[in-house]
PDB file of N, CA and C in Angstrom:
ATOM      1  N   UNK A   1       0.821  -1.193   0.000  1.00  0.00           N
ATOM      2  CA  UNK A   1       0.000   0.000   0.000  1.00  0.00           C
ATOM      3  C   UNK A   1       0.867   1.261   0.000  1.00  0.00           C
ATOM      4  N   UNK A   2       2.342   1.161   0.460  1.00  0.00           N
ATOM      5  CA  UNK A   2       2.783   2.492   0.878  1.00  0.00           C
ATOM      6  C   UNK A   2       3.643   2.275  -0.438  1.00  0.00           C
ATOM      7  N   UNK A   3       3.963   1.850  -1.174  1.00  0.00           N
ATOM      8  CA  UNK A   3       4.344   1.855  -2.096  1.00  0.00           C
ATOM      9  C   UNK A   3       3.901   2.262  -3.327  1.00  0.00           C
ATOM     10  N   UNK A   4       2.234   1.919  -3.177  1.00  0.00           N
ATOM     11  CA  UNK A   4       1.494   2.314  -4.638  1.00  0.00           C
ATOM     12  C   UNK A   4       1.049   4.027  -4.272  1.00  0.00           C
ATOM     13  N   UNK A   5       1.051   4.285  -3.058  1.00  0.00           N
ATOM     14  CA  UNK A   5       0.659   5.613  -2.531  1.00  0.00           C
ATOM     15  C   UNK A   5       2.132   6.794  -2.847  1.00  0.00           C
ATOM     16  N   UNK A   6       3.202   6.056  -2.824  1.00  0.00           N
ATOM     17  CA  UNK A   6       4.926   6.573  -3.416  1.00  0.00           C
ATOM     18  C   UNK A   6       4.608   7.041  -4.625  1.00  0.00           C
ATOM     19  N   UNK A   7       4.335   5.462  -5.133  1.00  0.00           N
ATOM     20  CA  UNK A   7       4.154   5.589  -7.141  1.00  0.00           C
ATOM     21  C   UNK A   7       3.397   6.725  -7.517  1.00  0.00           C
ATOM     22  N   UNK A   8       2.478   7.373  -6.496  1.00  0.00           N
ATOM     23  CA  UNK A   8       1.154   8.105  -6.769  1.00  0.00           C
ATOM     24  C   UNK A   8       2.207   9.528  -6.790  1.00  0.00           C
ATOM     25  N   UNK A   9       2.491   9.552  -5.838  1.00  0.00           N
ATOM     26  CA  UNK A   9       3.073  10.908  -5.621  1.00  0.00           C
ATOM     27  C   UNK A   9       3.913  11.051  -6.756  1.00  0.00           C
ATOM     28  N   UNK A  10       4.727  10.347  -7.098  1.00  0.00           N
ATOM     29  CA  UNK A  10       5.917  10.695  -7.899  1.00  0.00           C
ATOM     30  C   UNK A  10       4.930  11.143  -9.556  1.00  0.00           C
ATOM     31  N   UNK A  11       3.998   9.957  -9.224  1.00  0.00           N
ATOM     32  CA  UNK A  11       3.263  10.493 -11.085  1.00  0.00           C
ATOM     33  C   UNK A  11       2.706  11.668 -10.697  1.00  0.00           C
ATOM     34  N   UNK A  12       2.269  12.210  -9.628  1.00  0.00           N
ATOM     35  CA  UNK A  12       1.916  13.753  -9.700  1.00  0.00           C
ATOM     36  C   UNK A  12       3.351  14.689  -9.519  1.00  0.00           C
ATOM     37  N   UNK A  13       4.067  14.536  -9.215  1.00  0.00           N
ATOM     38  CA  UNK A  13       5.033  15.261  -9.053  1.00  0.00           C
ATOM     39  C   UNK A  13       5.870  15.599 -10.103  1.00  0.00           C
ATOM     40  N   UNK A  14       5.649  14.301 -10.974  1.00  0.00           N
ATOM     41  CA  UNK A  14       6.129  14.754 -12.202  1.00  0.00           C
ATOM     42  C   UNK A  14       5.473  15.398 -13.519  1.00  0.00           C
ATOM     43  N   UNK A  15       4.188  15.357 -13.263  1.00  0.00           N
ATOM     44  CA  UNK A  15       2.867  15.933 -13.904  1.00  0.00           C
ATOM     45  C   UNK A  15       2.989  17.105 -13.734  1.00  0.00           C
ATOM     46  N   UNK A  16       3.184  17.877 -12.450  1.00  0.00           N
ATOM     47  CA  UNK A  16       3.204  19.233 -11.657  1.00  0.00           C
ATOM     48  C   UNK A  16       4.724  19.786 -12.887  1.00  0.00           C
ATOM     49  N   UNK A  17       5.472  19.048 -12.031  1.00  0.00           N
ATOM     50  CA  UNK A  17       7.003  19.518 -12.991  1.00  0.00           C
ATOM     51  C   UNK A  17       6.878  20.066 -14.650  1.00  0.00           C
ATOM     52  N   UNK A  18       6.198  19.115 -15.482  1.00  0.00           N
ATOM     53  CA  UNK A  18       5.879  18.898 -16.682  1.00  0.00           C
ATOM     54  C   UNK A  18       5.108  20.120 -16.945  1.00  0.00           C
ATOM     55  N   UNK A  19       4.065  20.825 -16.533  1.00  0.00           N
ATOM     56  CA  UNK A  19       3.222  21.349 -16.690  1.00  0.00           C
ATOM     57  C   UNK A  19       4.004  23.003 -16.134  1.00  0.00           C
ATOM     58  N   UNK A  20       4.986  22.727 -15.111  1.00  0.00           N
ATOM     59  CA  UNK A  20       5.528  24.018 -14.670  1.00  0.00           C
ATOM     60  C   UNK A  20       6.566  24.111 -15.923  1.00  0.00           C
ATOM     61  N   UNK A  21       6.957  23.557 -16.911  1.00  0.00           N
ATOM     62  CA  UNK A  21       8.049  23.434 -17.832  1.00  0.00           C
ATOM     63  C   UNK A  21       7.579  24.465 -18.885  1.00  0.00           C
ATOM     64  N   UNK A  22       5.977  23.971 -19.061  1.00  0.00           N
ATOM     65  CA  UNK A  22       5.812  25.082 -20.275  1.00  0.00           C
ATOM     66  C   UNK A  22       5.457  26.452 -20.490  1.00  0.00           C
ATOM     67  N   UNK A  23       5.763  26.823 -21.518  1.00  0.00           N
ATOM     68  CA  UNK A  23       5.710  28.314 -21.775  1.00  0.00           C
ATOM     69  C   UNK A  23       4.514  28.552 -22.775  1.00  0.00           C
ATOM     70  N   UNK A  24       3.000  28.953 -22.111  1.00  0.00           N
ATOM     71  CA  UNK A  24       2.273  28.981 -22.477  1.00  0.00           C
ATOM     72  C   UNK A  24       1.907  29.889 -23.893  1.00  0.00           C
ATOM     73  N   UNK A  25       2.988  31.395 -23.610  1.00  0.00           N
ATOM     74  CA  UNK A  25       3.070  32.227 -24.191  1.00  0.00           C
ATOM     75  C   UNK A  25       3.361  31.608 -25.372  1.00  0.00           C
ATOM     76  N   UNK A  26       5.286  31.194 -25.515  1.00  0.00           N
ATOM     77  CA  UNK A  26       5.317  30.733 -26.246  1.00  0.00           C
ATOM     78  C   UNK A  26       4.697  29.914 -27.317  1.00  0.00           C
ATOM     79  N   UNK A  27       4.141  28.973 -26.972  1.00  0.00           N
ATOM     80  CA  UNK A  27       3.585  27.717 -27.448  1.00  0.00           C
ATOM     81  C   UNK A  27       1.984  28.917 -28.720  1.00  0.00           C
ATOM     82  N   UNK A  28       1.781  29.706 -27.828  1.00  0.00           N
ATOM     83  CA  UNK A  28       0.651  30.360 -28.549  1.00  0.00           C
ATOM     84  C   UNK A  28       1.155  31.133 -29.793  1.00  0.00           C
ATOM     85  N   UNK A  29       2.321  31.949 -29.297  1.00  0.00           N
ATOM     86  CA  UNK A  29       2.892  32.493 -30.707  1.00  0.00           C
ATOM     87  C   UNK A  29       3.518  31.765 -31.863  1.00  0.00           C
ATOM     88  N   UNK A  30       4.101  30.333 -31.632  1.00  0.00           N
ATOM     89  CA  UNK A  30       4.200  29.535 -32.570  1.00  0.00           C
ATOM     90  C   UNK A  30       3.375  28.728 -33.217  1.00  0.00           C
ATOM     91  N   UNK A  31       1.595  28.958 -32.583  1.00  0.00           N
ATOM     92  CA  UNK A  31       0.397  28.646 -33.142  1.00  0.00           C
ATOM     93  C   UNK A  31       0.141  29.566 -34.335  1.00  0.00           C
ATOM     94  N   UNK A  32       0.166  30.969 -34.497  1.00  0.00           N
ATOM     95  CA  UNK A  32       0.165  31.630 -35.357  1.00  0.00           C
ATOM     96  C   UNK A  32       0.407  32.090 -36.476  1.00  0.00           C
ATOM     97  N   UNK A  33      -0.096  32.283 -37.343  1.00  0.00           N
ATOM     98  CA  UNK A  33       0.112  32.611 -38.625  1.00  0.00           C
ATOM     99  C   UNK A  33       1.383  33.593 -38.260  1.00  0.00           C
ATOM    100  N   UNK A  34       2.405  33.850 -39.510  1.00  0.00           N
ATOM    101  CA  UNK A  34       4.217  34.663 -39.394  1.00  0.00           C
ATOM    102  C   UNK A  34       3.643  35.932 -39.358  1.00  0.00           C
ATOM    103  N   UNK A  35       2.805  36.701 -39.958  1.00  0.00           N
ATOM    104  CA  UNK A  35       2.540  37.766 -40.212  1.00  0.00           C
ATOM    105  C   UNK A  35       1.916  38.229 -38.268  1.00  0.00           C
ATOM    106  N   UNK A  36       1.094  37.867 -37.977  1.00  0.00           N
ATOM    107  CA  UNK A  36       0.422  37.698 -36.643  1.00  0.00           C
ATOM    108  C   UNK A  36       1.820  37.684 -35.546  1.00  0.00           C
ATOM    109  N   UNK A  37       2.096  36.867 -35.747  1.00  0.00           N
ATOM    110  CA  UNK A  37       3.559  36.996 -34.823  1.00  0.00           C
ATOM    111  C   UNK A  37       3.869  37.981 -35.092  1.00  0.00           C
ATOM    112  N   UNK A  38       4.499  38.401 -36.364  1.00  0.00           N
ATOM    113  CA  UNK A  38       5.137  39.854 -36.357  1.00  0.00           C
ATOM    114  C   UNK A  38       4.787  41.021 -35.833  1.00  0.00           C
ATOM    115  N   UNK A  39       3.178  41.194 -35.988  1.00  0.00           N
ATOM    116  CA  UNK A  39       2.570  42.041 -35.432  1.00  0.00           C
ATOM    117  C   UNK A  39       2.213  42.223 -33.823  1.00  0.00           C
ATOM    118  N   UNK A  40       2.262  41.302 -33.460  1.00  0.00           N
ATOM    119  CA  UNK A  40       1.796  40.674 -31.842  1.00  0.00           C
ATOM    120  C   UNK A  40       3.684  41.367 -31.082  1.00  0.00           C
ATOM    121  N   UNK A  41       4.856  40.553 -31.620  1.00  0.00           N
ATOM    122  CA  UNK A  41       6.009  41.034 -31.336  1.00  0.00           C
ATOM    123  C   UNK A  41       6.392  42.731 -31.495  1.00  0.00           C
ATOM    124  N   UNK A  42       6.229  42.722 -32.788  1.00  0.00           N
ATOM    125  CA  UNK A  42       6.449  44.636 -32.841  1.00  0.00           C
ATOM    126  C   UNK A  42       5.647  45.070 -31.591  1.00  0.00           C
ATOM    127  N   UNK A  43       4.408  45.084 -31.242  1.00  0.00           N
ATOM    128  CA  UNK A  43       3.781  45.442 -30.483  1.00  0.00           C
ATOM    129  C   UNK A  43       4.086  45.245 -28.964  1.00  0.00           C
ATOM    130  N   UNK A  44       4.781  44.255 -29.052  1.00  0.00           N
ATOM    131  CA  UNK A  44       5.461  44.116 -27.612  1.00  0.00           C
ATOM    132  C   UNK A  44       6.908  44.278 -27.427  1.00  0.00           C
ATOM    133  N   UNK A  45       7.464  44.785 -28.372  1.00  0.00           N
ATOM    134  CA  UNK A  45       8.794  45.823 -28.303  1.00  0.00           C
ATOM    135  C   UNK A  45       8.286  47.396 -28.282  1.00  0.00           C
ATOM    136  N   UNK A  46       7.027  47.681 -28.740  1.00  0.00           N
ATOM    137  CA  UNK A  46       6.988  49.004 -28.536  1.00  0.00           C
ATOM    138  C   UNK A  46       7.467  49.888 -29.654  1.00  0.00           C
ATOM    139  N   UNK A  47       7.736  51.486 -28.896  1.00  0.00           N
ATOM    140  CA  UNK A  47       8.889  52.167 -29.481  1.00  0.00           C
ATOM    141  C   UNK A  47       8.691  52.416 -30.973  1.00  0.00           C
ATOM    142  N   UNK A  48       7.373  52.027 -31.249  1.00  0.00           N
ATOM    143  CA  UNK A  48       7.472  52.796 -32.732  1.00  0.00           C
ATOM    144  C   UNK A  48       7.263  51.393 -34.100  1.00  0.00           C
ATOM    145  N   UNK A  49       7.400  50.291 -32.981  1.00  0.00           N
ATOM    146  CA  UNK A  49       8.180  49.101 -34.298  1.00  0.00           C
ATOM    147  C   UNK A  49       6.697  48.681 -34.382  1.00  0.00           C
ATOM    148  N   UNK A  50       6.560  48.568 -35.897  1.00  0.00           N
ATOM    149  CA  UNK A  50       5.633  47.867 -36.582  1.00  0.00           C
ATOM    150  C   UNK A  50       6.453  46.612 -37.095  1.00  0.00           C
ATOM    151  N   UNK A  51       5.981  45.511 -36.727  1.00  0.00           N
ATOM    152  CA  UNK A  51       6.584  44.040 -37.372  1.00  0.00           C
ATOM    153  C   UNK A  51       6.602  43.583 -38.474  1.00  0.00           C
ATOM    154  N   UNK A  52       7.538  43.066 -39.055  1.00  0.00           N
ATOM    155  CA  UNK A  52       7.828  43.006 -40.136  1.00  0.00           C
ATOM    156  C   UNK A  52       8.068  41.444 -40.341  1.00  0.00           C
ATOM    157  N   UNK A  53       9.165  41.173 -39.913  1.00  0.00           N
ATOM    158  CA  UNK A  53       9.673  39.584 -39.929  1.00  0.00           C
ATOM    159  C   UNK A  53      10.016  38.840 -38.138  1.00  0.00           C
ATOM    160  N   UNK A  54       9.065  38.160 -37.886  1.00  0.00           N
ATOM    161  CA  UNK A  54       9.572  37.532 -36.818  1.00  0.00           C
ATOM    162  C   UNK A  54      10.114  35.852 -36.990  1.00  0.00           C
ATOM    163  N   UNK A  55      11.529  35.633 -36.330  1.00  0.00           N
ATOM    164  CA  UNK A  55      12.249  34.429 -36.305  1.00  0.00           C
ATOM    165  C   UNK A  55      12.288  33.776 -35.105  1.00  0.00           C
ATOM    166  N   UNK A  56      11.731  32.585 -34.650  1.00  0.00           N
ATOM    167  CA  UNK A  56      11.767  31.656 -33.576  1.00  0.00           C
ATOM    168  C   UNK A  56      13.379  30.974 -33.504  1.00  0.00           C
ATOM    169  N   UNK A  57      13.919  31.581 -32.652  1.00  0.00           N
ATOM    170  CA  UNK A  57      15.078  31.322 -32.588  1.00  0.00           C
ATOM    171  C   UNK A  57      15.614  30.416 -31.593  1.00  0.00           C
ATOM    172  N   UNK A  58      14.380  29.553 -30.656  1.00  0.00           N
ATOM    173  CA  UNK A  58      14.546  28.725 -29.990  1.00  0.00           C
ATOM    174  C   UNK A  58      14.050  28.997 -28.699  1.00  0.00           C
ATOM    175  N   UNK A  59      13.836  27.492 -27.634  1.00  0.00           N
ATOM    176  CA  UNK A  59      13.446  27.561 -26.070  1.00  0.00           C
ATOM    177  C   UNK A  59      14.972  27.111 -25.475  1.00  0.00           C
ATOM    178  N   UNK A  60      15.670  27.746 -24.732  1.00  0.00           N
ATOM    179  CA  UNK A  60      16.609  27.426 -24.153  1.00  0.00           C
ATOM    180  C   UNK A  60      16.157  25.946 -23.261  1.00  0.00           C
ATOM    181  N   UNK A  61      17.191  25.432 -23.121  1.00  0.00           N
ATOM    182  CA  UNK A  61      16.758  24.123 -22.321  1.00  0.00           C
ATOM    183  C   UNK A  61      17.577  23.755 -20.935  1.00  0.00           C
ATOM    184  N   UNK A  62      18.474  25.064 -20.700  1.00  0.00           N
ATOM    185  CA  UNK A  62      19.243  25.028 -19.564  1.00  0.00           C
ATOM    186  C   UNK A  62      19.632  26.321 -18.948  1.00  0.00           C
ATOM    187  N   UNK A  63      20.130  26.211 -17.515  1.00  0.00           N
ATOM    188  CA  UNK A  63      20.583  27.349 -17.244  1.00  0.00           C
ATOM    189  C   UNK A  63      19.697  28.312 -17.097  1.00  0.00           C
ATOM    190  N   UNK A  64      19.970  30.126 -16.691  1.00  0.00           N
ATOM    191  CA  UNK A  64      19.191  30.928 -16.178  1.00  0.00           C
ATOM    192  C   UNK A  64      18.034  31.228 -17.544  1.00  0.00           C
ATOM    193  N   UNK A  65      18.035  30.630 -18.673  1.00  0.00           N
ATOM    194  CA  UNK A  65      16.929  30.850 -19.643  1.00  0.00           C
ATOM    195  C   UNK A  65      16.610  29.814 -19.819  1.00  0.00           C
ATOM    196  N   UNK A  66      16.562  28.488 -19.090  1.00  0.00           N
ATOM    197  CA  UNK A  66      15.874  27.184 -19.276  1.00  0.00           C
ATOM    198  C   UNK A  66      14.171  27.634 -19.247  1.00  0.00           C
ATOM    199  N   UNK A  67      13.663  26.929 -20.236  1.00  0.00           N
ATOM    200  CA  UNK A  67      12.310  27.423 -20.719  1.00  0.00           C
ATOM    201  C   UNK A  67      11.975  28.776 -21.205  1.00  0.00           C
ATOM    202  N   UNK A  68      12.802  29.452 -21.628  1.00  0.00           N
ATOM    203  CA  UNK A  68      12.571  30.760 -22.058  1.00  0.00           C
ATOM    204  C   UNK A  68      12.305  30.349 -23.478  1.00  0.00           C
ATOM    205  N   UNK A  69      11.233  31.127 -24.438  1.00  0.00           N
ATOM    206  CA  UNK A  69      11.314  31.360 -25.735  1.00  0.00           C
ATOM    207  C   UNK A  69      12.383  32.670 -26.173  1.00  0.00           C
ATOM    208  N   UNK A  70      12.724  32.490 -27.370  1.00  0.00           N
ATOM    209  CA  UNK A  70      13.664  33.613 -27.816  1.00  0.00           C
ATOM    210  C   UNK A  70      13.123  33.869 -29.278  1.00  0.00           C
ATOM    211  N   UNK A  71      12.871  34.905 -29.713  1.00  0.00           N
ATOM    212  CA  UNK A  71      12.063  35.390 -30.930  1.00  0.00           C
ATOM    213  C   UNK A  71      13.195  36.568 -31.205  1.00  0.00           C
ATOM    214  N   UNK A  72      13.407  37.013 -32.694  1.00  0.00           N
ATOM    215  CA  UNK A  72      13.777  37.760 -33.257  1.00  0.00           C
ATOM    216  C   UNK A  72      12.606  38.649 -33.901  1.00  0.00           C
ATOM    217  N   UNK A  73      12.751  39.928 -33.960  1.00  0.00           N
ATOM    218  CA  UNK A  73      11.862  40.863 -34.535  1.00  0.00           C
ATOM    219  C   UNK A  73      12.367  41.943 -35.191  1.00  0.00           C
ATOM    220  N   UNK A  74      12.197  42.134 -36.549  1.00  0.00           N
ATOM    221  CA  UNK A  74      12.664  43.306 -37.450  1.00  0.00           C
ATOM    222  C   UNK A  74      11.011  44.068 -37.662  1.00  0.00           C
ATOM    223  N   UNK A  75      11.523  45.516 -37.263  1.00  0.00           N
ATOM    224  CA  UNK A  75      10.698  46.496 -37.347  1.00  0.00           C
ATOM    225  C   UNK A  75      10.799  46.474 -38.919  1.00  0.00           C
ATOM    226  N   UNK A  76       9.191  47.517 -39.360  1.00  0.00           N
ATOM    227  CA  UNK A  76       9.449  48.106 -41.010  1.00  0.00           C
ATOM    228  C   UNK A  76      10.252  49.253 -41.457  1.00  0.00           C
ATOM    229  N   UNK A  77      11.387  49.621 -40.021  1.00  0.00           N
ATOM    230  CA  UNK A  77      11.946  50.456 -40.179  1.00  0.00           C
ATOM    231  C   UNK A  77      13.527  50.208 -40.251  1.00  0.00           C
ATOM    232  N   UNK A  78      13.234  48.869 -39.713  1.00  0.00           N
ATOM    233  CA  UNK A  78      14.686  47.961 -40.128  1.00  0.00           C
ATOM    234  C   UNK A  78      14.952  47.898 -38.889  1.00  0.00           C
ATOM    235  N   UNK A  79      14.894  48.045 -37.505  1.00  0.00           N
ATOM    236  CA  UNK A  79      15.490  47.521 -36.926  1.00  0.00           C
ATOM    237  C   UNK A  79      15.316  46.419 -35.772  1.00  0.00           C
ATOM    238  N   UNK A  80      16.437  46.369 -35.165  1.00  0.00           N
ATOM    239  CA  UNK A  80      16.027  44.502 -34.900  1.00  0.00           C
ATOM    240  C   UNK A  80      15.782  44.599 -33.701  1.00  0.00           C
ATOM    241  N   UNK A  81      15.178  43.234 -33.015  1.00  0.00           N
ATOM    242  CA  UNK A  81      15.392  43.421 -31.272  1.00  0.00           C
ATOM    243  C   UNK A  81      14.908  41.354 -31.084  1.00  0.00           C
ATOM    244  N   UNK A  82      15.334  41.456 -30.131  1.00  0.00           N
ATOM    245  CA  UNK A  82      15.219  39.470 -29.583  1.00  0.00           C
ATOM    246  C   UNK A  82      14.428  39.963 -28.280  1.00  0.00           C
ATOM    247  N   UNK A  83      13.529  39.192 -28.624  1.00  0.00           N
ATOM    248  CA  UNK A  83      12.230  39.155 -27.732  1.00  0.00           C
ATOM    249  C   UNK A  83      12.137  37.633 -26.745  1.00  0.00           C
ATOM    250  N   UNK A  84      12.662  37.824 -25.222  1.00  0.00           N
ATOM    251  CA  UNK A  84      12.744  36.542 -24.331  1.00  0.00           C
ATOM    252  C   UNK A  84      11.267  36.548 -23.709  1.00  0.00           C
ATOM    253  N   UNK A  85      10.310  35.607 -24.185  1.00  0.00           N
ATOM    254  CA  UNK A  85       9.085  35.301 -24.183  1.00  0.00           C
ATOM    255  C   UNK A  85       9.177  34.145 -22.520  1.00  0.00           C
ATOM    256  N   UNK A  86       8.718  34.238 -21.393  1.00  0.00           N
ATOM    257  CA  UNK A  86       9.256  33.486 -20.012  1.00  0.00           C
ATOM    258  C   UNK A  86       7.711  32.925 -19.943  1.00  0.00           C
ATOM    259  N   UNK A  87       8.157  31.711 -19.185  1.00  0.00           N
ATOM    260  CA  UNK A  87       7.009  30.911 -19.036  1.00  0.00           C
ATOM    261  C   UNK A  87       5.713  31.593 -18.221  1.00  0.00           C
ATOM    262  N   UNK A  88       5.654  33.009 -17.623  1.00  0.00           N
ATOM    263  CA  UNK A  88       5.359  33.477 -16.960  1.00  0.00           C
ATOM    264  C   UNK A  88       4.427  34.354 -18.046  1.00  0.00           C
ATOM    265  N   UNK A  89       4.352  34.348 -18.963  1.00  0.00           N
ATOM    266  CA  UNK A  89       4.191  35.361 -20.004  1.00  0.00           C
ATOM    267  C   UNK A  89       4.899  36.671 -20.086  1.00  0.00           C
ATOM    268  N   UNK A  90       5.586  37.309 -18.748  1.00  0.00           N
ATOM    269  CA  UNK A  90       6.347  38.739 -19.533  1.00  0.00           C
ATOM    270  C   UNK A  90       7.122  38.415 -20.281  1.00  0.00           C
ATOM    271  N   UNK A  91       7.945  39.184 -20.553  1.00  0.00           N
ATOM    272  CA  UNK A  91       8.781  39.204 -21.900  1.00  0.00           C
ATOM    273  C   UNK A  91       9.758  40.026 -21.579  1.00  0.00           C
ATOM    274  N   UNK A  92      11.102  39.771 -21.979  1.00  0.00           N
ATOM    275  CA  UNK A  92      12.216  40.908 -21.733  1.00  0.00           C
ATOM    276  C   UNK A  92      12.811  41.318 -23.479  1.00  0.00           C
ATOM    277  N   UNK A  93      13.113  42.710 -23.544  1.00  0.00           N
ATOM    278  CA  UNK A  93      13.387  43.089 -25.058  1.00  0.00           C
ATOM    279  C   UNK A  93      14.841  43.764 -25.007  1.00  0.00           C
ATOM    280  N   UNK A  94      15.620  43.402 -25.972  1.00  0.00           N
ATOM    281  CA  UNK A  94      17.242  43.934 -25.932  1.00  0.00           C
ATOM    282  C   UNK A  94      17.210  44.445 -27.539  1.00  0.00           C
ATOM    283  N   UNK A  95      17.760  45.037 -27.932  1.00  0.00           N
ATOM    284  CA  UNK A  95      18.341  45.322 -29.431  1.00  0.00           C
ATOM    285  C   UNK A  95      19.163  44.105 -29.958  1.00  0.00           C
ATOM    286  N   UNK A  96      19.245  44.312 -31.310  1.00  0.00           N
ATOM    287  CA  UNK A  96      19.515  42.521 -31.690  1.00  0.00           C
ATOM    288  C   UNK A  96      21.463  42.806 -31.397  1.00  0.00           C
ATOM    289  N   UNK A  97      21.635  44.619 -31.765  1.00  0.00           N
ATOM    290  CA  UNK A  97      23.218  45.023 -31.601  1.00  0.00           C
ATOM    291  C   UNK A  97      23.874  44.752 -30.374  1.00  0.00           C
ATOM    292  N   UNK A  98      23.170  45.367 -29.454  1.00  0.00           N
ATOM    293  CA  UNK A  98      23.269  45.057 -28.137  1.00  0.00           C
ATOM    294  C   UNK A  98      23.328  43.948 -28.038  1.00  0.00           C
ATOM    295  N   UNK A  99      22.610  42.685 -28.230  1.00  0.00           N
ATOM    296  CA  UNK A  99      22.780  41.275 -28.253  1.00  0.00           C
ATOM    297  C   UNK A  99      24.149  40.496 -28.221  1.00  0.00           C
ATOM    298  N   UNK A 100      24.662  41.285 -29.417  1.00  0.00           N
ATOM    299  CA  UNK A 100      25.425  40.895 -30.218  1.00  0.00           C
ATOM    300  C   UNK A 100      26.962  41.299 -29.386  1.00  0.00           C
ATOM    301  N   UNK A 101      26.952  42.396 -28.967  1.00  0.00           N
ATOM    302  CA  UNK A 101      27.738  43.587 -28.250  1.00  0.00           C
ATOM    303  C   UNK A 101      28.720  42.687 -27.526  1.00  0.00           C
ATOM    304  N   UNK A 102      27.531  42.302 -26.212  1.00  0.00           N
ATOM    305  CA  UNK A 102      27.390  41.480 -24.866  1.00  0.00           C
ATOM    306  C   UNK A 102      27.606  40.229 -24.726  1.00  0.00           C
ATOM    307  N   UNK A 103      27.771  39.372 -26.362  1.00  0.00           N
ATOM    308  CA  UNK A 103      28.451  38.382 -26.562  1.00  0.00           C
ATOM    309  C   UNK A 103      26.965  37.506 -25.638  1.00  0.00           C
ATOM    310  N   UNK A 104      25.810  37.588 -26.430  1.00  0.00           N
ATOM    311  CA  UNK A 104      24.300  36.988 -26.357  1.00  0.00           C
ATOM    312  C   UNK A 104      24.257  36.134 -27.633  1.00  0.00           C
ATOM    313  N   UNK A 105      24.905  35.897 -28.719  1.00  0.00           N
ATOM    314  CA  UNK A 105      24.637  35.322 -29.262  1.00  0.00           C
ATOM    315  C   UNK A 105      23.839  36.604 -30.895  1.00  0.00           C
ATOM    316  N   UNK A 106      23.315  35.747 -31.982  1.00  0.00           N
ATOM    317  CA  UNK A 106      22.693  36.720 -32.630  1.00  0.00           C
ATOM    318  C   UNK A 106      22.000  36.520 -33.135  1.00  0.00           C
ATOM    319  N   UNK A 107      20.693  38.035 -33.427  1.00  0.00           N
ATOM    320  CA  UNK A 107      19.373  37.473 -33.707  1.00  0.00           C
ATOM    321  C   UNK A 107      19.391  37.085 -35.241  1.00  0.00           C
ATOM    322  N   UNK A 108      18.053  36.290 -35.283  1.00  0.00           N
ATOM    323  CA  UNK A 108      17.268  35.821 -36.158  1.00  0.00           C
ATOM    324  C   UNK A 108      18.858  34.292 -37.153  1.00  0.00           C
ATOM    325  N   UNK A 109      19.228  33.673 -35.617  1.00  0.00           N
ATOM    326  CA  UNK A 109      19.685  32.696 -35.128  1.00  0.00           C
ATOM    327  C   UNK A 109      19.207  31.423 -34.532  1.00  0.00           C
ATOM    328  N   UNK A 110      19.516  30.326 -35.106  1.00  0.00           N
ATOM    329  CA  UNK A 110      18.681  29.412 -34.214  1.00  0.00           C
ATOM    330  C   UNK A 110      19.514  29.626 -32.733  1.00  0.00           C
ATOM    331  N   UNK A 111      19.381  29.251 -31.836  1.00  0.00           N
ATOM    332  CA  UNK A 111      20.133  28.887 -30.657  1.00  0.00           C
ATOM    333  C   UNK A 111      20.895  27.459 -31.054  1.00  0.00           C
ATOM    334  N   UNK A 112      21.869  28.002 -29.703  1.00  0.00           N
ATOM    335  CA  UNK A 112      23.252  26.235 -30.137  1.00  0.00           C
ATOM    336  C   UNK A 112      22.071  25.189 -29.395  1.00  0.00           C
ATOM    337  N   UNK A 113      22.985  24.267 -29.588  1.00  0.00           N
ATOM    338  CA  UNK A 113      22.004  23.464 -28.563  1.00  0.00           C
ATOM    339  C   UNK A 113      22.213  22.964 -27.981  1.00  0.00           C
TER     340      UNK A 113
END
């Protein structure tokens, strides 16, 4: 009995885990038509940017961005920015230069893996 009551816990515990893993946000913007993304992203960089081209550049799978989405976004004015989409839904926004600067890697990049 105390054994199948163990087994119990662990299949919820790992259910709980599983379910804390995903990035709801994410998962919705890669439901979307490219154009929709673009527009949804410009809009959540702000600042003027109308979207143009957005690039899924990967979910980190370790470390302080384990489960993060990472999106690339070119304004119609040309310029760029990487959009960190968190399982939480906010979002953090950098310039793609700046990215690049700081030795982040670069946008409209897959991630290593």
């Amino acid at each position: 009995m105390k054994i199948a009551a163990l087994l119990g816990l662990c299949i919820v515990v790992v259910c709980v885990q599983a379910a804390l893993a995903e990035n709801a946000a994410n998962t919705h913007l890669l439901s979307l038509a490219p154009e929709v993304r673009a527009t949804i992203l410009g809009q959540t960089v702000g600042e003027g940017c109308v979207g143009k081209t957005a690039f899924y550049m990967g979910m980190a799978e370790s470390g302080f961005a384990k489960d993060k989405g990472f999106w690339s976004i070119r304004c119609q004015d040309n310029r760029a920015f990487v959009v960190e989409v968190n399982p939480d839904g906010a979002s953090n926004i950098l310039e793609c230069t700046v990215l690049k600067r700081v030795g982040g890697g670069e946008c409209f990049k897959k991630l290593a893996d």
